[in-house]
C-alpha atoms as a PDB file:
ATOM      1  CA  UNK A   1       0.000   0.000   0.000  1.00  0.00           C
ATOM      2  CA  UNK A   2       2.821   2.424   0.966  1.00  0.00           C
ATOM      3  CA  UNK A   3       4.444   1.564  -2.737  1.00  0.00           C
ATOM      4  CA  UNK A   4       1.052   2.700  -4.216  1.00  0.00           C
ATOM      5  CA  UNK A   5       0.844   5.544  -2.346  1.00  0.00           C
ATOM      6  CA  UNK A   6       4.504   6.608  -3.087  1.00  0.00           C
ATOM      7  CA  UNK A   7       3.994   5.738  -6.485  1.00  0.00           C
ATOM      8  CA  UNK A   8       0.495   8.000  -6.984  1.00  0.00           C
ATOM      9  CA  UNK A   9       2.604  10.903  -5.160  1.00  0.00           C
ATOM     10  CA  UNK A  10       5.461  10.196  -7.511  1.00  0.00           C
ATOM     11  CA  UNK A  11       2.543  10.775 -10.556  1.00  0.00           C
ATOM     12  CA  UNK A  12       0.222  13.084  -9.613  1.00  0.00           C
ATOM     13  CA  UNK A  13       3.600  15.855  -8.737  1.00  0.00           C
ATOM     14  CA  UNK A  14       4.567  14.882 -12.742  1.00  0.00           C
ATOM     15  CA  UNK A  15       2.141  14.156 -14.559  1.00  0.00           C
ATOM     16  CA  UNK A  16       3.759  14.338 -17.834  1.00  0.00           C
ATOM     17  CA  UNK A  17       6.499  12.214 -16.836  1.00  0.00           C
ATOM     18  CA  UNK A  18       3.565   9.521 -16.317  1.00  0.00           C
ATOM     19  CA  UNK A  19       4.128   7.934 -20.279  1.00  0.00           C
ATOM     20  CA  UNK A  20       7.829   8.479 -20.205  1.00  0.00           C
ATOM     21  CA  UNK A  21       7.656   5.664 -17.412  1.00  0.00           C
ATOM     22  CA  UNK A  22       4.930   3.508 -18.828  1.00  0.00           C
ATOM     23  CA  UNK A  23       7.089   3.691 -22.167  1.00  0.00           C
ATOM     24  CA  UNK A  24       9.894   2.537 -20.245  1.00  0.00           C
ATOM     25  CA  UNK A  25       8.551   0.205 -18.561  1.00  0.00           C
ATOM     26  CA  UNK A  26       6.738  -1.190 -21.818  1.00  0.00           C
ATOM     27  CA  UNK A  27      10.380  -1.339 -22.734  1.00  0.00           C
ATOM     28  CA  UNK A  28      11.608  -2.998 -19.972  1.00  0.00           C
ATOM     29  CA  UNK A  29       9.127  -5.410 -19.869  1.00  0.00           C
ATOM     30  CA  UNK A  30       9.605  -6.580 -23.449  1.00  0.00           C
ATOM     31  CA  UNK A  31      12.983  -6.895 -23.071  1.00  0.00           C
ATOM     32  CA  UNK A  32      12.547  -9.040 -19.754  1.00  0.00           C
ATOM     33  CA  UNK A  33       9.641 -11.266 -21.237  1.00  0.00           C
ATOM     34  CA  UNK A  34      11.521 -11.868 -24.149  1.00  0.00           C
ATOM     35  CA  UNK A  35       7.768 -12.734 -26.123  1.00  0.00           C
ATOM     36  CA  UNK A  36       7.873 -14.065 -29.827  1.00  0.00           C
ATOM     37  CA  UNK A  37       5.788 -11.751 -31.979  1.00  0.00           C
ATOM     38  CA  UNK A  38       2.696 -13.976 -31.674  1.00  0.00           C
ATOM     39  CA  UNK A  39       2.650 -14.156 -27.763  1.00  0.00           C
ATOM     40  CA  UNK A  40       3.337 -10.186 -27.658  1.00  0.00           C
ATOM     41  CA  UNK A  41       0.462  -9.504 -30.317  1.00  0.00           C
ATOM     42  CA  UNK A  42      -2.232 -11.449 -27.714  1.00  0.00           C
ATOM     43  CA  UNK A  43      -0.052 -10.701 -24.557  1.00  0.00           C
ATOM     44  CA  UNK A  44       0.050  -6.251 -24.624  1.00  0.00           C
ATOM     45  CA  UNK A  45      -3.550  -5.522 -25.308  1.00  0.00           C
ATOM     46  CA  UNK A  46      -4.581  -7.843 -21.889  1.00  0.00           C
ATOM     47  CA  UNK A  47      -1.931  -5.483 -19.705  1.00  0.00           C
ATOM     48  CA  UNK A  48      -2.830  -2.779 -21.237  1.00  0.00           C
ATOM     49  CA  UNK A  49      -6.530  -3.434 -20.632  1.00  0.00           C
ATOM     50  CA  UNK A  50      -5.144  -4.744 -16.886  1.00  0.00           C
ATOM     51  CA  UNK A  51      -3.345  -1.472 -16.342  1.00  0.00           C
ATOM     52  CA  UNK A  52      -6.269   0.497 -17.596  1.00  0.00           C
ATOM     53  CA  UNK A  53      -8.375  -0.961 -14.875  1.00  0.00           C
ATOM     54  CA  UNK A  54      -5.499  -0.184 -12.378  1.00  0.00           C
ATOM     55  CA  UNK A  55      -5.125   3.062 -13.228  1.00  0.00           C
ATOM     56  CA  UNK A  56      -9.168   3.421 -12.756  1.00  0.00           C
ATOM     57  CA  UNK A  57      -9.329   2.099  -9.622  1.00  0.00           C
ATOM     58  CA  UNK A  58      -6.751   3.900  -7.825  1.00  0.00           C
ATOM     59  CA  UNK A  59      -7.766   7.126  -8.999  1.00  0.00           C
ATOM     60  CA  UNK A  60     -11.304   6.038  -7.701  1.00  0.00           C
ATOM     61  CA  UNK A  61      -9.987   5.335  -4.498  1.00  0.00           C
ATOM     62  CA  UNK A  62      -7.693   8.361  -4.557  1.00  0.00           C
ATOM     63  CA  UNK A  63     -10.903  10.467  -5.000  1.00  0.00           C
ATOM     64  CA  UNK A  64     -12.891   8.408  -2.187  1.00  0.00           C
ATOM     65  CA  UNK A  65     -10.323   8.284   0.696  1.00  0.00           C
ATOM     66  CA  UNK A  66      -7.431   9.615   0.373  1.00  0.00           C
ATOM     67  CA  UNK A  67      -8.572  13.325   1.451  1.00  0.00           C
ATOM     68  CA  UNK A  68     -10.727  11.414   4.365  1.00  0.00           C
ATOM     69  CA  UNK A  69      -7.598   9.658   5.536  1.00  0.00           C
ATOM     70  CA  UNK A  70      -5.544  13.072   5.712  1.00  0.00           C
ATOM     71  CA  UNK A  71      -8.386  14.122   8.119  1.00  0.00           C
ATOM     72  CA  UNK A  72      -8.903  11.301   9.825  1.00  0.00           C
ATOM     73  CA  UNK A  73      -8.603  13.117  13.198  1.00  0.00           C
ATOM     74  CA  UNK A  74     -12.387  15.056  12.682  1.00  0.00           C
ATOM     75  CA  UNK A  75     -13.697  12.037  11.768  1.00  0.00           C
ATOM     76  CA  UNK A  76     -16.248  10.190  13.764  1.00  0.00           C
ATOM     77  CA  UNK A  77     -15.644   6.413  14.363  1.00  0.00           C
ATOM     78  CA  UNK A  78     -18.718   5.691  12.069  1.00  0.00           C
ATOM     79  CA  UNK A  79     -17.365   7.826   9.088  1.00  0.00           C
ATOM     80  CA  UNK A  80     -13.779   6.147  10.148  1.00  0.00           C
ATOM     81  CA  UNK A  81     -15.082   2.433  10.073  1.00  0.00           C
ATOM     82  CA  UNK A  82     -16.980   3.274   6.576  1.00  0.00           C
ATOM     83  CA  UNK A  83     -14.114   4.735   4.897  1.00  0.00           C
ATOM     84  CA  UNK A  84     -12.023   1.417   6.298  1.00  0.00           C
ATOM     85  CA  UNK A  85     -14.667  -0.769   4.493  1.00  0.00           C
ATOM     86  CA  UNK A  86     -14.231   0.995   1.611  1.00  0.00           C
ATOM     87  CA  UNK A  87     -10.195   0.720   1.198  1.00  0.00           C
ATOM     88  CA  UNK A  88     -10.875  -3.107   1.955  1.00  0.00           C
ATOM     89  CA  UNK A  89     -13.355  -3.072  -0.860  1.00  0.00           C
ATOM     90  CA  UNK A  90     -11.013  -1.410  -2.924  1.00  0.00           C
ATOM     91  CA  UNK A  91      -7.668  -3.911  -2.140  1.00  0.00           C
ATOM     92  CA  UNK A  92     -10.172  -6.823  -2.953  1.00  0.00           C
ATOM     93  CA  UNK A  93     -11.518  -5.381  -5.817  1.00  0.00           C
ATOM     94  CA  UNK A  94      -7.462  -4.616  -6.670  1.00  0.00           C
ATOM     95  CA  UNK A  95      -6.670  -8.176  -6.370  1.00  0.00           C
ATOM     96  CA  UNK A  96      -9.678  -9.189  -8.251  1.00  0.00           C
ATOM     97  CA  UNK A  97      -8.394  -7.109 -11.216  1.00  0.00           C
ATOM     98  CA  UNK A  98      -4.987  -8.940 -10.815  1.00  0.00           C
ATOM     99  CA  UNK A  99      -6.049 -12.703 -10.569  1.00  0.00           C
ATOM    100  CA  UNK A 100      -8.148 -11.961 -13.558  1.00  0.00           C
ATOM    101  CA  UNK A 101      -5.072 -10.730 -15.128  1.00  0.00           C
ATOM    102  CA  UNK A 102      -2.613 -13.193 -14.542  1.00  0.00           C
ATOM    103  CA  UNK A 103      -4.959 -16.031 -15.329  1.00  0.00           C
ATOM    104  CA  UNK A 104      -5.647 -14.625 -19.118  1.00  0.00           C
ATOM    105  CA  UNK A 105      -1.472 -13.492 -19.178  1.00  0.00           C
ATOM    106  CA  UNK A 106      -0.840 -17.024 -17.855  1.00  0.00           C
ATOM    107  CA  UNK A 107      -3.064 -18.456 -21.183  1.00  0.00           C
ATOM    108  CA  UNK A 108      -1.406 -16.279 -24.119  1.00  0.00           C
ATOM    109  CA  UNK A 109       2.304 -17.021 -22.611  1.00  0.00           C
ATOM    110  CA  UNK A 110       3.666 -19.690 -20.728  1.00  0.00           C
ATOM    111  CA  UNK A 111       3.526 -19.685 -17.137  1.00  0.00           C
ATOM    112  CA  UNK A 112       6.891 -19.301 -16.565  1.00  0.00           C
ATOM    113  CA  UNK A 113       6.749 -15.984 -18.206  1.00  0.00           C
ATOM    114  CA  UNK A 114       3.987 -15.286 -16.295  1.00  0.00           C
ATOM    115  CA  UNK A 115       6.195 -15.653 -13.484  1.00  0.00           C
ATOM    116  CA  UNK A 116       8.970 -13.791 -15.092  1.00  0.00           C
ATOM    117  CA  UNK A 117       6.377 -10.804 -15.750  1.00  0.00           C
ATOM    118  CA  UNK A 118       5.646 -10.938 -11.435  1.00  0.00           C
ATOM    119  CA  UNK A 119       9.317 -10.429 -10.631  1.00  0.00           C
ATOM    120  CA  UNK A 120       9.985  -8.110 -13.560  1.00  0.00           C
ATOM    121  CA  UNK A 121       7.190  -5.800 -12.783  1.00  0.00           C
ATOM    122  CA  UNK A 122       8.960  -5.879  -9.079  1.00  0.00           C
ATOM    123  CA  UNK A 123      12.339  -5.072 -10.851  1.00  0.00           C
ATOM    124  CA  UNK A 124      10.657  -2.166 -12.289  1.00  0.00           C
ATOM    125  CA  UNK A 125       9.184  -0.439  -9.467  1.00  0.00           C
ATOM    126  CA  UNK A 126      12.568  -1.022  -7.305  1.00  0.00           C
ATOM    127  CA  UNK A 127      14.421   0.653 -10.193  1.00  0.00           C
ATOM    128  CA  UNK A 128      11.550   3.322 -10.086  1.00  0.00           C
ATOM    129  CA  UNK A 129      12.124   4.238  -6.700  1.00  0.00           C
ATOM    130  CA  UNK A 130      15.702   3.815  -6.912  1.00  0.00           C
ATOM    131  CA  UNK A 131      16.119   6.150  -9.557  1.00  0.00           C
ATOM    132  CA  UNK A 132      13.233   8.551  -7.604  1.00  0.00           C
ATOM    133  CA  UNK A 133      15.189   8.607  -4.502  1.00  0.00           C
ATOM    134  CA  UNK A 134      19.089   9.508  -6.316  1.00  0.00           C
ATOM    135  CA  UNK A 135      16.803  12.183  -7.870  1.00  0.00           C
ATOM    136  CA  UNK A 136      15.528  13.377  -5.043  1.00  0.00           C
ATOM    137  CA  UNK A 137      19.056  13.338  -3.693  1.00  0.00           C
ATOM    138  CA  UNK A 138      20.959  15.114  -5.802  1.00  0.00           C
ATOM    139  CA  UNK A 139      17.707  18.154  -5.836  1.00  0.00           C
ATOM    140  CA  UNK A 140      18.642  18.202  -2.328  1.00  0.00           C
ATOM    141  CA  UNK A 141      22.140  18.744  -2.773  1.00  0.00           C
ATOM    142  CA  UNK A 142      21.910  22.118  -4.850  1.00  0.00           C
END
């Protein structure tokens, strides 16, 4: 949750640097997944369509709770337990929208790409923040 978070902060401050890192990671993905012409032609328009969803969602929940969280203090502990129910409903409808996606990834490439995909989306994001926190170093340092 923290890495979504992070990551939504990391977006909404740049906004156009948003496709630079979806091209890059298109990029590094392909490059990972190594997929013969045939497996990429069935294979990108299901994460696309899975990232789409993604995308959806957590600006949906961005809209819904994030602003109730930051006042979470004035709340009362009804408006606190609803706005709980609705992150959970929002995680499970998250991991909903990823079963769904690995299961249709897992029939247009082999599983063990599938797997591959897993880790190198995780390779991705650590090189993200990697690369977001020397950044952030080196403003700090003029």
């Amino acid at each position: 949750m923290v890495l979504l978070l992070a990551s939504a902060q990391f977006y909404a401050q740049r906004p156009h640097d948003y496709a630079k890192i979806k091209s890059l990671k298109i990029a590094f993905l392909t490059e990972k997944l190594n997929l013969s012409s045939k497996e990429a032609q069935a294979f990108w328009p299901i994460y696309n369509e899975y990232e789409n969803k993604r995308s959806v969602l957590r600006d949906k929940e961005h809209k819904q709770i994030r602003n109730k969280v930051e006042e979470s203090e004035t709340l009362s502990e009804k408006e606190a337990n609803a706005i709980v129910e609705l992150f959970l409903e929002f995680e499970q409808e998250e991991e909903d929208i990823r079963k769904d996606f690995i299961k249709k990834a897992a029939k247009v490439i082999t599983a063990k790409k599938t797997l591959l995909l897993l880790r190198s989306e995780n390779e991705f994001k650590k090189q993200l923040i990697k690369k977001y926190h020397q950044k952030r170093g080196e403003n700090k340092q003029r």
